[in-house]
Protein backbone atom coordinates (compact mmCIF):
# COMPACT_ATOMS: atom_id res chain seq x y z
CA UNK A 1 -20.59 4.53 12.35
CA UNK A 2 -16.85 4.21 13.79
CA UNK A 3 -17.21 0.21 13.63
CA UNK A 4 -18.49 0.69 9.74
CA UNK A 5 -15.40 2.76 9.11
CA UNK A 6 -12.86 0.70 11.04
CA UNK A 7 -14.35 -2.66 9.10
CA UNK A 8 -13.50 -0.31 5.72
CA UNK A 9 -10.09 0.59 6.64
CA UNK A 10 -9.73 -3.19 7.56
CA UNK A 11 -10.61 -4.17 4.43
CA UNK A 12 -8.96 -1.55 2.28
CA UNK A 13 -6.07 -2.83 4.26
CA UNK A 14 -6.35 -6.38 3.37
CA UNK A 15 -6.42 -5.84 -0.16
CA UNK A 16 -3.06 -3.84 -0.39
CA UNK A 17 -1.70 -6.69 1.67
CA UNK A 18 -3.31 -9.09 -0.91
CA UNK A 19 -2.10 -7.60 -3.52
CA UNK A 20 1.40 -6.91 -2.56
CA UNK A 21 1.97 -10.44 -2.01
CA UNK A 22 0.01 -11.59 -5.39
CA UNK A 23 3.08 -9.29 -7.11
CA UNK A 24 5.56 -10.73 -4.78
CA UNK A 25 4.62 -14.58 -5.01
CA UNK A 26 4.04 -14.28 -9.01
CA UNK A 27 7.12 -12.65 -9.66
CA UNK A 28 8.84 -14.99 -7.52
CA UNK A 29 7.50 -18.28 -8.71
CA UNK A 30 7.47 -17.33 -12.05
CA UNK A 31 11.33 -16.68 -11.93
CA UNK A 32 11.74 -19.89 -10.07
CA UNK A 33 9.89 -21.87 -12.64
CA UNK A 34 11.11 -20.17 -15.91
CA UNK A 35 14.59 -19.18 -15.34
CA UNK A 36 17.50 -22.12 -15.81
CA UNK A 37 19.54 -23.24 -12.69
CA UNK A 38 22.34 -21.39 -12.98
CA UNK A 39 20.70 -18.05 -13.53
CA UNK A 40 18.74 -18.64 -10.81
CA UNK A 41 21.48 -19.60 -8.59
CA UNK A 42 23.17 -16.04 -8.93
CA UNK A 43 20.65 -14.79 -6.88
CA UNK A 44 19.27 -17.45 -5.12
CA UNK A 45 22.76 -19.45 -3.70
CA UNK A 46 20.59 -22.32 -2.38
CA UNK A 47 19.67 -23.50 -5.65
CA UNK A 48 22.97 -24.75 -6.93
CA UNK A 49 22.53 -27.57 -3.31
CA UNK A 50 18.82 -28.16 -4.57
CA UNK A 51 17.13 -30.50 -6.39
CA UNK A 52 15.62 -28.16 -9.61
CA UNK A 53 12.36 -30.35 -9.22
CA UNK A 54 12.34 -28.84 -5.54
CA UNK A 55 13.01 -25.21 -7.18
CA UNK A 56 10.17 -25.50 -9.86
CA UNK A 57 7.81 -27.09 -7.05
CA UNK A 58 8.08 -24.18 -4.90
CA UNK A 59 7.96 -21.62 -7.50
CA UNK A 60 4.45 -23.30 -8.74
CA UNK A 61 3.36 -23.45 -5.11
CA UNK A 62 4.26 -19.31 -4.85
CA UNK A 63 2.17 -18.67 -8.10
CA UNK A 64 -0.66 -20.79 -7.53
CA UNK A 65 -0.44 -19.43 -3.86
CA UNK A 66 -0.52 -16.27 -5.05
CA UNK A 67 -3.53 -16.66 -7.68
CA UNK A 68 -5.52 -18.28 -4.45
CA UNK A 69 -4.72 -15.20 -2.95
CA UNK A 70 -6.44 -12.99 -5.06
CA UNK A 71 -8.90 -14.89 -7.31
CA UNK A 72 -11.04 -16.32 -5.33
CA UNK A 73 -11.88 -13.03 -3.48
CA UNK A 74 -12.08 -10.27 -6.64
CA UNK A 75 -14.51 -13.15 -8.52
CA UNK A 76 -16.06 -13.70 -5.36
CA UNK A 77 -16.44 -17.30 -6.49
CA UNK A 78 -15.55 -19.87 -3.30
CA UNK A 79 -14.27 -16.64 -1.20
CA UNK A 80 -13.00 -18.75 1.65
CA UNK A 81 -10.06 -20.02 -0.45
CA UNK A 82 -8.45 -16.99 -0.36
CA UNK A 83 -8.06 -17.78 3.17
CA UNK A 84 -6.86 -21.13 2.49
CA UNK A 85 -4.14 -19.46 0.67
CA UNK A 86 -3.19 -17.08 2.57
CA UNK A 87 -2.52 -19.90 5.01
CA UNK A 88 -1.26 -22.23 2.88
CA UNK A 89 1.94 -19.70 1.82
CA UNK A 90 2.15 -18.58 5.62
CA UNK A 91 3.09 -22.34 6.19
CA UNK A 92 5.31 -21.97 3.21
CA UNK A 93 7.22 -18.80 4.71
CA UNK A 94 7.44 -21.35 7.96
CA UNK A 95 9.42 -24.18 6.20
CA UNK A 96 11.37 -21.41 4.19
CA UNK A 97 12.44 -19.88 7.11
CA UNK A 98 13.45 -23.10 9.10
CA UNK A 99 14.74 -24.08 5.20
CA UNK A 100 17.18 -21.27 5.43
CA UNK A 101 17.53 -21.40 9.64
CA UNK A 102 18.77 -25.39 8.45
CA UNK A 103 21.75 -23.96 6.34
CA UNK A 104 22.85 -21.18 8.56
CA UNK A 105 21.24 -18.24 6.59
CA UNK A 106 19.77 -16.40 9.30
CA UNK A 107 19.95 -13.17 6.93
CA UNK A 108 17.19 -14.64 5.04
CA UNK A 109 14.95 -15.50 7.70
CA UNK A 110 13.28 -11.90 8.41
CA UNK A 111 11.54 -11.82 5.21
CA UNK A 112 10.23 -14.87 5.51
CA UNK A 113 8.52 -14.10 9.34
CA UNK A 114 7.12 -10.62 7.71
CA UNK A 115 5.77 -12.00 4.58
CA UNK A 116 4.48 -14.43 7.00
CA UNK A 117 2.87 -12.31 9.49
CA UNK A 118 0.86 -10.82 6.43
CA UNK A 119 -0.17 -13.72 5.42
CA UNK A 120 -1.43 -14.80 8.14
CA UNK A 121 -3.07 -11.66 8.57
CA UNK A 122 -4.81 -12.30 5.39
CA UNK A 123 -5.99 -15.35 6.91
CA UNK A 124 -7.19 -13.53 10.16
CA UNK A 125 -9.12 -10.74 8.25
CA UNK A 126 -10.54 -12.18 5.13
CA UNK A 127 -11.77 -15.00 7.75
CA UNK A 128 -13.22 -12.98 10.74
CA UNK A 129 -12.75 -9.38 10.52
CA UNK A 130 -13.60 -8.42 6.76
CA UNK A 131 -15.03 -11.68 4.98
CA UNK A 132 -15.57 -11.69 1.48
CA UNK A 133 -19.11 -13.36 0.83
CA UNK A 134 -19.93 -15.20 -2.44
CA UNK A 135 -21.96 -13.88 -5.13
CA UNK A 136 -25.11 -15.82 -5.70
């Protein structure tokens, strides 16, 4: 009975993760892809020393990243690529972070390693601990 009710909590768990970052990455690549240059660049000062096609890239990456992360899992159609997802934007959070480590702003780098982390404890729970199977 205690394993049954850990392996809830686990996955109750996972899906406020999940959906914290689904609000987070949308929001985020949404802005990056709809807002111009230099409205972006008063809150995001790397922009103005970045190629836009970079800027709109990465902001399509965070929404589609953030669709995967979601999805897949509520439709229960191909389940596993939330965990591809969840993955794929930890890796993103990885370049961000040495990204910002590159220009010297280290004030920029925690969020990346915590949005990490839960990502990639997406990753570890919607693969192993709490897996999502496919409807038939």
């Amino acid at each position: 009975m205690a394993n049954q009710t850990n392996n809830k909590a686990i996955n109750i768990t996972l899906w406020v993760a999940q959906v914290l970052l689904v609000a987070m990455f949308i929001m985020a690549g949404a802005t990056k892809l709809s807002q111009p240059a230099e409205v972006l660049a008063q809150s995001l000062p790397w922009v103005t020393s970045t190629p836009i096609a970079l800027v709109r890239f990465i902001g399509l990456s965070e929404v589609l990243g953030g669709l995967g992360l979601i999805l897949p899992a509520l439709l229960r159609i191909k389940p596993f690529l939330t965990t591809w997802a969840a993955i794929g934007l930890a890796v993103v959070m990885l370049l961000a972070a040495v990204f910002h480590a590159t220009r010297g702003e280290f004030s920029n780098i925690g969020i990346n390693v915590l949005i990490m982390a839960i990502a990639a404890f997406i990753a570890w729970g919607r693969s192993s601990k709490a897996p999502i199977l496919a409807k038939n």
